[in-house]
PDB file of N, CA and C in Angstrom:
ATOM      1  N   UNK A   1      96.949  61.183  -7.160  1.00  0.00           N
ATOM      2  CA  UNK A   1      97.951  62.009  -6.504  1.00  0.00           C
ATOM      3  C   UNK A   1      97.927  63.401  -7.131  1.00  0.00           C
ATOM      4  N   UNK A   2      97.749  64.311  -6.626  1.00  0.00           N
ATOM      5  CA  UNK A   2      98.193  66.068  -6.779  1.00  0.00           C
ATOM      6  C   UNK A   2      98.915  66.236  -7.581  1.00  0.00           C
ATOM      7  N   UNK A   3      99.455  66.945  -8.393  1.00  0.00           N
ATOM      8  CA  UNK A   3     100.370  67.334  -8.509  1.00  0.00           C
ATOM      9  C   UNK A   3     100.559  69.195  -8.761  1.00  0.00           C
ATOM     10  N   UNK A   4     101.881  69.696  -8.467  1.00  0.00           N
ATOM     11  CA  UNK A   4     101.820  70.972  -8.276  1.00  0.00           C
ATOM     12  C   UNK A   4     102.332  71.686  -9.834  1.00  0.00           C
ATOM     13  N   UNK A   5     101.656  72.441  -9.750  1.00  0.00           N
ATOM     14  CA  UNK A   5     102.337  72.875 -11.755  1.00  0.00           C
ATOM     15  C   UNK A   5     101.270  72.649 -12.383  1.00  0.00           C
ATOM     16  N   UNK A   6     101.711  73.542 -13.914  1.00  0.00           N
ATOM     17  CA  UNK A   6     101.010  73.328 -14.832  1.00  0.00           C
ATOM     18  C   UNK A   6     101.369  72.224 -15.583  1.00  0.00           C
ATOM     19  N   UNK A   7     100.327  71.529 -16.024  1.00  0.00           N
ATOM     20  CA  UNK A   7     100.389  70.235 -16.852  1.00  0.00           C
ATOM     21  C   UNK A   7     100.686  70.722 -18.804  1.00  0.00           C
ATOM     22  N   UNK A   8     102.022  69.886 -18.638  1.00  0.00           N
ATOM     23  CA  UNK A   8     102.509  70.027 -19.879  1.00  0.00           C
ATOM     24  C   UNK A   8     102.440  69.055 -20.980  1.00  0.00           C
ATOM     25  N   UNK A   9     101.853  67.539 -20.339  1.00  0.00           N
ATOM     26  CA  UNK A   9     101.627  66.123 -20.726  1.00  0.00           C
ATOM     27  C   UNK A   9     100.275  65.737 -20.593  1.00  0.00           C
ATOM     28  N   UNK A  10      99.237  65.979 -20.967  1.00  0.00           N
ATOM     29  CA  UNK A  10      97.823  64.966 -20.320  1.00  0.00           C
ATOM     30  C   UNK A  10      98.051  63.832 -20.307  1.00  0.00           C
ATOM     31  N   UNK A  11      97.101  63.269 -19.457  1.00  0.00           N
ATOM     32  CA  UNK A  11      97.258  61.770 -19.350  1.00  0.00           C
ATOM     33  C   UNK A  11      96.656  61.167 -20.432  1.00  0.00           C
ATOM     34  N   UNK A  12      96.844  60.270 -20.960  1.00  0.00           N
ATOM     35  CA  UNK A  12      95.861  59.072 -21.866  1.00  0.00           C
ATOM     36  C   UNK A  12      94.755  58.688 -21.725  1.00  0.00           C
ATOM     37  N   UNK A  13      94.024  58.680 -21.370  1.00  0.00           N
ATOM     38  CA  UNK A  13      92.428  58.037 -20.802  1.00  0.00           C
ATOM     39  C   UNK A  13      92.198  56.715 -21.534  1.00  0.00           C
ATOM     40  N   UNK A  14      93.170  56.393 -22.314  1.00  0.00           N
ATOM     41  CA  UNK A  14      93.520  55.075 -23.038  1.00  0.00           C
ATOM     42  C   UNK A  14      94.033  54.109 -21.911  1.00  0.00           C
ATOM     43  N   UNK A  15      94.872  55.023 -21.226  1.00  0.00           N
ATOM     44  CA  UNK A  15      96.208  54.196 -20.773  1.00  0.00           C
ATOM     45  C   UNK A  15      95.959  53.715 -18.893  1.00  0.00           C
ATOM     46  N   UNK A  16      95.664  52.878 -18.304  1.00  0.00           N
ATOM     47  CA  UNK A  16      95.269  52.940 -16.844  1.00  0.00           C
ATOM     48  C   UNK A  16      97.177  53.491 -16.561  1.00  0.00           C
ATOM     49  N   UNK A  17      97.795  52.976 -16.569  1.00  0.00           N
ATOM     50  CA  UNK A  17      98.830  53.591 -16.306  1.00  0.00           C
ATOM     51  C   UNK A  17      99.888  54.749 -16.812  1.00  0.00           C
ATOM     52  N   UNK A  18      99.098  55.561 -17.229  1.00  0.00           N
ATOM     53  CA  UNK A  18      99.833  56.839 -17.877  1.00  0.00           C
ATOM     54  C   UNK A  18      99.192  57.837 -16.579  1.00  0.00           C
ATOM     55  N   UNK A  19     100.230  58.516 -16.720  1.00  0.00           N
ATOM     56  CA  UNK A  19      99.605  59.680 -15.823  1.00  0.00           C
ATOM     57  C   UNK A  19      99.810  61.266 -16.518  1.00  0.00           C
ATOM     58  N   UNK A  20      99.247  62.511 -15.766  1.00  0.00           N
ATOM     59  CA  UNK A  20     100.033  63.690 -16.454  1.00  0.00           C
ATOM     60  C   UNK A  20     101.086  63.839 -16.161  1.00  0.00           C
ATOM     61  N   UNK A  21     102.300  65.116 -16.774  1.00  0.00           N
ATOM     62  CA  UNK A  21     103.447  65.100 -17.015  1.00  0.00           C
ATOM     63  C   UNK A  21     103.312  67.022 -16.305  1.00  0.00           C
ATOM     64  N   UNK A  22     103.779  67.227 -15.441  1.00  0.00           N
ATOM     65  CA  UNK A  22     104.014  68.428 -15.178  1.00  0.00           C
ATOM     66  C   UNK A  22     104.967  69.025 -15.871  1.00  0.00           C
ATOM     67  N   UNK A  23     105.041  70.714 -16.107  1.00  0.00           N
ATOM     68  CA  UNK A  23     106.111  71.262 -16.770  1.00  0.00           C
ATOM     69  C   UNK A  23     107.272  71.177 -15.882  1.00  0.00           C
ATOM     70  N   UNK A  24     107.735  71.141 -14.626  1.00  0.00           N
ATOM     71  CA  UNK A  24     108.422  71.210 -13.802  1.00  0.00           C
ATOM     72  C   UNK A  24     109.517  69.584 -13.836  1.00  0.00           C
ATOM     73  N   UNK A  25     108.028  68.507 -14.038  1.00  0.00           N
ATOM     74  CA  UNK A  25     109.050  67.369 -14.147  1.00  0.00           C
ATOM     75  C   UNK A  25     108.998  67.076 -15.585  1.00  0.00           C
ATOM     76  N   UNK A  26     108.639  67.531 -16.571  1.00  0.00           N
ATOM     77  CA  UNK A  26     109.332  67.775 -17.764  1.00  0.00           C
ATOM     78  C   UNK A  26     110.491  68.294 -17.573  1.00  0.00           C
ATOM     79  N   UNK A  27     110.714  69.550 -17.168  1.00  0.00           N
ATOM     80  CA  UNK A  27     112.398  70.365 -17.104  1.00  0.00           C
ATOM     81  C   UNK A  27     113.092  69.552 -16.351  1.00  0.00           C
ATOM     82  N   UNK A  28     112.848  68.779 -14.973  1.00  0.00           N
ATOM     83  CA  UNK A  28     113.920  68.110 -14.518  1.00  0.00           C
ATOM     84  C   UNK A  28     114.358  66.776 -15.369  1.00  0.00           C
ATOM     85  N   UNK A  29     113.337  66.185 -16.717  1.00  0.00           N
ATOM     86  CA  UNK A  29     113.860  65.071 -16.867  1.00  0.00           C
ATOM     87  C   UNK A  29     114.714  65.579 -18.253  1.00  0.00           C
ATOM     88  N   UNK A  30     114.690  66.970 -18.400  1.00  0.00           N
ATOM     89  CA  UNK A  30     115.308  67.173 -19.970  1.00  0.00           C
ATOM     90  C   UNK A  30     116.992  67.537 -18.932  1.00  0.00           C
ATOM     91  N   UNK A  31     117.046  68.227 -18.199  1.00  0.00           N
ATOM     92  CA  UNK A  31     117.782  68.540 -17.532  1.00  0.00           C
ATOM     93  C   UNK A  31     119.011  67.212 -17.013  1.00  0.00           C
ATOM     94  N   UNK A  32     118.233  65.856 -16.682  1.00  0.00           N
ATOM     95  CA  UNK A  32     118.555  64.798 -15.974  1.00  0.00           C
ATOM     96  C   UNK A  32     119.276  64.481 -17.689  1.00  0.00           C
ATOM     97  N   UNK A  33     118.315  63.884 -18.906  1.00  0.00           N
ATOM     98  CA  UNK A  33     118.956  64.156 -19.569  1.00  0.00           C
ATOM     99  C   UNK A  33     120.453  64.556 -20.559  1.00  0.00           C
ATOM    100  N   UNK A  34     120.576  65.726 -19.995  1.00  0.00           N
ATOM    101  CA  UNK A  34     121.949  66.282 -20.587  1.00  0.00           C
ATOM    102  C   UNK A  34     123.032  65.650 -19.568  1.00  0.00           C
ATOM    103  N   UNK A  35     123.054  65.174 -18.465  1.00  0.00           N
ATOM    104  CA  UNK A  35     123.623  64.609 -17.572  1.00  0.00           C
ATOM    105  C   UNK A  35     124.344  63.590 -18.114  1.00  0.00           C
ATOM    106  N   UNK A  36     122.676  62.511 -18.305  1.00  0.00           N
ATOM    107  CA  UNK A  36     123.405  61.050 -18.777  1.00  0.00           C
ATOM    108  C   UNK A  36     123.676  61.122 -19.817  1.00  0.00           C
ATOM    109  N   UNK A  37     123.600  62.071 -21.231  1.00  0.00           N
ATOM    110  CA  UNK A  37     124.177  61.618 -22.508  1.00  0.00           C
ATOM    111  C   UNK A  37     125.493  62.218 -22.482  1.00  0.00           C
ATOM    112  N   UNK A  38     125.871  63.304 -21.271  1.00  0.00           N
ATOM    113  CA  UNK A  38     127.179  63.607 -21.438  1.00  0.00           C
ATOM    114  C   UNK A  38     128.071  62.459 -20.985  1.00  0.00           C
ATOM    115  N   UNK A  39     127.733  61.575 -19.929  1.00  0.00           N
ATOM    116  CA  UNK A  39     128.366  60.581 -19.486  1.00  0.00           C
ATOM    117  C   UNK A  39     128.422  59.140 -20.261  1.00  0.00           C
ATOM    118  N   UNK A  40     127.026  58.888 -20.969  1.00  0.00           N
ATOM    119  CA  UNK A  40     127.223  57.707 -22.026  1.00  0.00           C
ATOM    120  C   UNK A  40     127.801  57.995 -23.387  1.00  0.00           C
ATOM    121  N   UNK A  41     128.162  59.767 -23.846  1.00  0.00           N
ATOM    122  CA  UNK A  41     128.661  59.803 -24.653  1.00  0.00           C
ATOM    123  C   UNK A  41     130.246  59.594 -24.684  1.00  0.00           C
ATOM    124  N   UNK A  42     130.554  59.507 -23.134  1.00  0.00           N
ATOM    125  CA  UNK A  42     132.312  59.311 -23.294  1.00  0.00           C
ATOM    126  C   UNK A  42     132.620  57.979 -23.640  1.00  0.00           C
ATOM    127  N   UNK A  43     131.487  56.971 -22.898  1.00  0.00           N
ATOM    128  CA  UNK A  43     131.335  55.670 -22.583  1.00  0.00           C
ATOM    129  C   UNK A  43     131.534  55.212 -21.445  1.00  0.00           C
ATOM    130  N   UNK A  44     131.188  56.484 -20.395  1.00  0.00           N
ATOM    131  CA  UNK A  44     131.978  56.244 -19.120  1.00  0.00           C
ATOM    132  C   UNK A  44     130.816  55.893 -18.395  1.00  0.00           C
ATOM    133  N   UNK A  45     130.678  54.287 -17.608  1.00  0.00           N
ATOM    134  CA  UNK A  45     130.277  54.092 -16.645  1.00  0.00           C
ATOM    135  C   UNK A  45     129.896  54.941 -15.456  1.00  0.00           C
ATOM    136  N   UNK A  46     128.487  54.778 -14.230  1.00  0.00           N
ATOM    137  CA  UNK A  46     128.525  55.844 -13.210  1.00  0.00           C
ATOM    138  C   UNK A  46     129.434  56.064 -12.922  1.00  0.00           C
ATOM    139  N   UNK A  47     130.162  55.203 -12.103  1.00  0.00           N
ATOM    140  CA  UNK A  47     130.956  55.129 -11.287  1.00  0.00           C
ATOM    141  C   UNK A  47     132.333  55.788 -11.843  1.00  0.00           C
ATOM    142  N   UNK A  48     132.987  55.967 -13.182  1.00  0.00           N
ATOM    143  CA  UNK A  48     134.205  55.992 -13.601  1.00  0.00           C
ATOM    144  C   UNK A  48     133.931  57.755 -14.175  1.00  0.00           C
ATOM    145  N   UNK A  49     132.699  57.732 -14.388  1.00  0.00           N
ATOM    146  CA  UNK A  49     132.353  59.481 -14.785  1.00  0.00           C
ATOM    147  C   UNK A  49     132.261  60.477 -13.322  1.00  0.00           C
ATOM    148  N   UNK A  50     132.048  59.909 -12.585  1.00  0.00           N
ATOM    149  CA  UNK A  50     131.701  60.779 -11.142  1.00  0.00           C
ATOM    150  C   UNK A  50     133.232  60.674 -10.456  1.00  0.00           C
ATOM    151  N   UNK A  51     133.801  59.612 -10.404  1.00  0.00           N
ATOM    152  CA  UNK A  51     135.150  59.633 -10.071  1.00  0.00           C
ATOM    153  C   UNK A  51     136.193  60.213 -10.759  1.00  0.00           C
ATOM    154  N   UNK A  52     136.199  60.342 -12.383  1.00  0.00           N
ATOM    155  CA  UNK A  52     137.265  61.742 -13.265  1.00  0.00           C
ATOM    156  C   UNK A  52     136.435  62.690 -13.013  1.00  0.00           C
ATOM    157  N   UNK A  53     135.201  63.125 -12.724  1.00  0.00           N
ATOM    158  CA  UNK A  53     134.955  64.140 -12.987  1.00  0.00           C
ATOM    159  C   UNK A  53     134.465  64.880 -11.385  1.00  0.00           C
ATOM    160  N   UNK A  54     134.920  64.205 -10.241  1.00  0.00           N
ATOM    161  CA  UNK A  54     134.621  64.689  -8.976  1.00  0.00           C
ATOM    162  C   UNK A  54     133.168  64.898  -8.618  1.00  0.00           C
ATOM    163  N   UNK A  55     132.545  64.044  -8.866  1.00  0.00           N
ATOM    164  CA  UNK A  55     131.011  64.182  -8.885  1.00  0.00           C
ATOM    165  C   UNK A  55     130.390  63.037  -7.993  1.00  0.00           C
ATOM    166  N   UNK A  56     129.756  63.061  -6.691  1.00  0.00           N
ATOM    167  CA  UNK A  56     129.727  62.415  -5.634  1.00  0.00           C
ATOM    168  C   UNK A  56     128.423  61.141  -6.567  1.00  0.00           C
ATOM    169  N   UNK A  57     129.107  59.972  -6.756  1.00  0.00           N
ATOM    170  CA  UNK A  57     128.031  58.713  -7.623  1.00  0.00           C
ATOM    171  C   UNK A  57     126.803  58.560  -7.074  1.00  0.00           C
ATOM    172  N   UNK A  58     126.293  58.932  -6.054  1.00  0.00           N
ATOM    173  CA  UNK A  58     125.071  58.575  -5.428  1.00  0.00           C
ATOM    174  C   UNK A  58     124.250  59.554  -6.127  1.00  0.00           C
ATOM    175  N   UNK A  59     124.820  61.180  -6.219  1.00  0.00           N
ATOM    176  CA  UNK A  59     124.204  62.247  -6.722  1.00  0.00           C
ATOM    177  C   UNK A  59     124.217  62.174  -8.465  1.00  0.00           C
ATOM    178  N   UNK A  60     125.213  61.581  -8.634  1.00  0.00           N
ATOM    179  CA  UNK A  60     125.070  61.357 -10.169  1.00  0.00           C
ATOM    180  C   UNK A  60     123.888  60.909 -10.510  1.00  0.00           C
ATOM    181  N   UNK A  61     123.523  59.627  -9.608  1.00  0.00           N
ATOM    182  CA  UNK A  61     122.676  58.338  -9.941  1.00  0.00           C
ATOM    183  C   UNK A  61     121.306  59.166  -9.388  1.00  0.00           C
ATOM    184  N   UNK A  62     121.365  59.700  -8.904  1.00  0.00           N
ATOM    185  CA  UNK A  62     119.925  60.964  -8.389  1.00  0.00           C
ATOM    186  C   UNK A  62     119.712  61.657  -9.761  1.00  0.00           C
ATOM    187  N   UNK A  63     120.565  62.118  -9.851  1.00  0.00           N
ATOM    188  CA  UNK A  63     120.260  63.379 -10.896  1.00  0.00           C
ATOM    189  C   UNK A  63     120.080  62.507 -12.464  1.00  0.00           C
ATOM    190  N   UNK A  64     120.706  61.223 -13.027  1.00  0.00           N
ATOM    191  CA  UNK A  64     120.428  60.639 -14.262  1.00  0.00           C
ATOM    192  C   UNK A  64     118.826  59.834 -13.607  1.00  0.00           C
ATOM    193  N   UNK A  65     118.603  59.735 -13.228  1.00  0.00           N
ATOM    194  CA  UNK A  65     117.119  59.097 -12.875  1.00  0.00           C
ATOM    195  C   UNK A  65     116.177  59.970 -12.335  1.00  0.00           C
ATOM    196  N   UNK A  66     116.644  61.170 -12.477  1.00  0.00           N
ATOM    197  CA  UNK A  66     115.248  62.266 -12.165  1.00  0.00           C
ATOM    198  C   UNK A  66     114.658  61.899 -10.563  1.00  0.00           C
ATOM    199  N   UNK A  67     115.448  61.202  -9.829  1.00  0.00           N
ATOM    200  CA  UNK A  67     114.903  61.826  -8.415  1.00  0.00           C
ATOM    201  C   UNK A  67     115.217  62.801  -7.770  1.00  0.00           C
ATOM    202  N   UNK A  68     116.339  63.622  -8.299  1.00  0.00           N
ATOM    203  CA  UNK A  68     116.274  64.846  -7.794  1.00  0.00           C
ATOM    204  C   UNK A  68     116.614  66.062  -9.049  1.00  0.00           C
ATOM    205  N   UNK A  69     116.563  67.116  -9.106  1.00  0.00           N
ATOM    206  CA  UNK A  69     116.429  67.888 -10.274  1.00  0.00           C
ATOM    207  C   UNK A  69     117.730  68.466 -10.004  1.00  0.00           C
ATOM    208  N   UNK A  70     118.715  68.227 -10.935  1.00  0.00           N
ATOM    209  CA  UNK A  70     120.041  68.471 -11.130  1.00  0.00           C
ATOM    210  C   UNK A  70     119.991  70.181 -11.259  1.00  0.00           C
ATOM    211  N   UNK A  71     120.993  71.108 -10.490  1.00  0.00           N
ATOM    212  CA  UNK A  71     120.925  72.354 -10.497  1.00  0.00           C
ATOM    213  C   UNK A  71     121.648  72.970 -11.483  1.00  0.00           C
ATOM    214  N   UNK A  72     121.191  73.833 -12.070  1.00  0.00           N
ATOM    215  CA  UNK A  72     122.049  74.481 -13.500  1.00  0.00           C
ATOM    216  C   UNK A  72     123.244  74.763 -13.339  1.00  0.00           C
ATOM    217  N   UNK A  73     124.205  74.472 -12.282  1.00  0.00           N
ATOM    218  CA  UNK A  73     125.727  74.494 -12.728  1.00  0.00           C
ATOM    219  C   UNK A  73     126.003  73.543 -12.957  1.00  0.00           C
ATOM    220  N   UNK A  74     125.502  72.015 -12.843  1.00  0.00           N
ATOM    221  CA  UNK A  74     125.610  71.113 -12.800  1.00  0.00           C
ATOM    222  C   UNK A  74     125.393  70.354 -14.454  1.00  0.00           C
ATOM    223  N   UNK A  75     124.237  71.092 -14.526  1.00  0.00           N
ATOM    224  CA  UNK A  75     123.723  70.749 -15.936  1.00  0.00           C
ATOM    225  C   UNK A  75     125.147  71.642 -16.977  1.00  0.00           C
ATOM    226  N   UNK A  76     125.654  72.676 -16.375  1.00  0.00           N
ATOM    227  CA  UNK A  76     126.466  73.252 -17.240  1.00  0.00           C
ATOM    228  C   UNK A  76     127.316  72.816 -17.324  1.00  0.00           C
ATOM    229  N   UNK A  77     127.963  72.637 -16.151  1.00  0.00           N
ATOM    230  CA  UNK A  77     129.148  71.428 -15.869  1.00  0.00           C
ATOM    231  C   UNK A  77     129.109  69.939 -16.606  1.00  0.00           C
ATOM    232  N   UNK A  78     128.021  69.292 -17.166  1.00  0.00           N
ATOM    233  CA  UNK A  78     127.643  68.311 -17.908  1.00  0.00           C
ATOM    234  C   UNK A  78     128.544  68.722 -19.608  1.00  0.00           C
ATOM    235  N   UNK A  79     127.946  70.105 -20.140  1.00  0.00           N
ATOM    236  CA  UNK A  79     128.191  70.239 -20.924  1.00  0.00           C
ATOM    237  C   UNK A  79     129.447  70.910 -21.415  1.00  0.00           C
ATOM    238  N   UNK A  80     130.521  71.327 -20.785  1.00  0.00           N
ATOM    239  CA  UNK A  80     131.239  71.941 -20.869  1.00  0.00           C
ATOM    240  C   UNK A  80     132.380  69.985 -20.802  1.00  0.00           C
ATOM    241  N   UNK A  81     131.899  69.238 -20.252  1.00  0.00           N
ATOM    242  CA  UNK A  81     133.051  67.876 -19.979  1.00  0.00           C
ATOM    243  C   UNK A  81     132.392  67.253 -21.181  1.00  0.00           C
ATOM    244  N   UNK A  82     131.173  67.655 -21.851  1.00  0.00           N
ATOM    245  CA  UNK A  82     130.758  66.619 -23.247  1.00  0.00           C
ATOM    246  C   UNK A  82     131.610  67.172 -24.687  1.00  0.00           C
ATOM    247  N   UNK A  83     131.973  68.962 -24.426  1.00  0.00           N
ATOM    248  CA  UNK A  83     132.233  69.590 -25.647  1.00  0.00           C
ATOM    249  C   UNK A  83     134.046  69.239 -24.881  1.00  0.00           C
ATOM    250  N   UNK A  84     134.315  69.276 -23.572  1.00  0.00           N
ATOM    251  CA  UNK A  84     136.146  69.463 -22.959  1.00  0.00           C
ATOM    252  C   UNK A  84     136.483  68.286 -22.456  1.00  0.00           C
ATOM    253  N   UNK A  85     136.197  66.978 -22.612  1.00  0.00           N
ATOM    254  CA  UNK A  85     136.360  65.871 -21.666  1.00  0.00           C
ATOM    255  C   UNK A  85     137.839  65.962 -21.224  1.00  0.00           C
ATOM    256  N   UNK A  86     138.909  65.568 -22.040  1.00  0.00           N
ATOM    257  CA  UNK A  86     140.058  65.524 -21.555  1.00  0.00           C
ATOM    258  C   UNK A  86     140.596  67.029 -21.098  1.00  0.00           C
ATOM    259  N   UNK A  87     140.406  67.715 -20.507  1.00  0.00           N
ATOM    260  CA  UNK A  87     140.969  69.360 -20.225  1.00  0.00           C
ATOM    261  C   UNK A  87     140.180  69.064 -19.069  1.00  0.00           C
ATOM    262  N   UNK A  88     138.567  69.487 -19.005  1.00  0.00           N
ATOM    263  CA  UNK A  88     138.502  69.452 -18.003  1.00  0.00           C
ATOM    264  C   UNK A  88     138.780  67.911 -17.019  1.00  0.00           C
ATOM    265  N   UNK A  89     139.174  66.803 -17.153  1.00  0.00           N
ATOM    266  CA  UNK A  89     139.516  66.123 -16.637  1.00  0.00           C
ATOM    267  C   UNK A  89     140.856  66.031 -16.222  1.00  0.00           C
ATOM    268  N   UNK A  90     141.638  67.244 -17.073  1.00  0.00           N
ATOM    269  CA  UNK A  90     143.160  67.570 -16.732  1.00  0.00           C
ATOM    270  C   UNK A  90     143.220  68.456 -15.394  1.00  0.00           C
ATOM    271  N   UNK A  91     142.252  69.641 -15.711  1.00  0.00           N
ATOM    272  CA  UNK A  91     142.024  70.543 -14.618  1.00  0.00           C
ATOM    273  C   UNK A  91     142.128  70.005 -13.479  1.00  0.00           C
ATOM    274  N   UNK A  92     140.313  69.303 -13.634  1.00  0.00           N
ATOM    275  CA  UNK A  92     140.318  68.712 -12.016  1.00  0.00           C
ATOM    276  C   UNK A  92     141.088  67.875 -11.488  1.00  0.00           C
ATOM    277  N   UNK A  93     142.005  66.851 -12.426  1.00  0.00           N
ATOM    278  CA  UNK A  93     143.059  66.361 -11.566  1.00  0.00           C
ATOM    279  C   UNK A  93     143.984  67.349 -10.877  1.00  0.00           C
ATOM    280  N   UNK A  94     144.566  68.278 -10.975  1.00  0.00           N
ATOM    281  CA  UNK A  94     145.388  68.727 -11.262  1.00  0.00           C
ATOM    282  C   UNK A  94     145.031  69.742  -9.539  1.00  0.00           C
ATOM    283  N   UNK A  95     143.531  70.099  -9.359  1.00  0.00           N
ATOM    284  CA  UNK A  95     143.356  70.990  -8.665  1.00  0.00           C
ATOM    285  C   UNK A  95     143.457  70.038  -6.945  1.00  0.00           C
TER     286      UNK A  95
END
């Protein structure tokens, strides 16, 4: 399979199942990343992190599994509820 990008991972020539690692899906999985450790760092389940934090669970579950590349407000929004959990969870109730 193709892939588009510069290669940031070679493959193994060890490995029949390793493949290369593009820089592009490198950034979406560091990105995906900051997502799920903001959410396993509360201890909050998908479902109970997307629901305090107004975040549609299907897209959660996209964006912590790297099928789709989470957009940088999103990723910011990750980090601002890992350093503010209870505030911003005051906010958005509130709004």
């Amino acid at each position: 399979m193709a892939r588009k990008g510069h290669i940031a991972i070679s493959v193994d020539p060890g490995d029949s199942e390793d493949f290369h690692v593009t820089q592009d899906a490198l950034d979406r999985a560091q990105k995906c990343r900051v997502i799920r450790t903001a959410r396993t760092g509360l201890g909050l389940s998908q479902e109970e992190f997307a629901g305090r934090f107004r975040v549609p669970v299907g897209t959660l579950r996209d964006w912590e599994q790297a099928r789709v590349s989470p957009p940088d407000f999103a990723v910011a929004y990750a980090r601002v509820i890992a350093a503010m959990p209870e505030k911003v969870a005051e906010i958005v109730s509130a709004a």
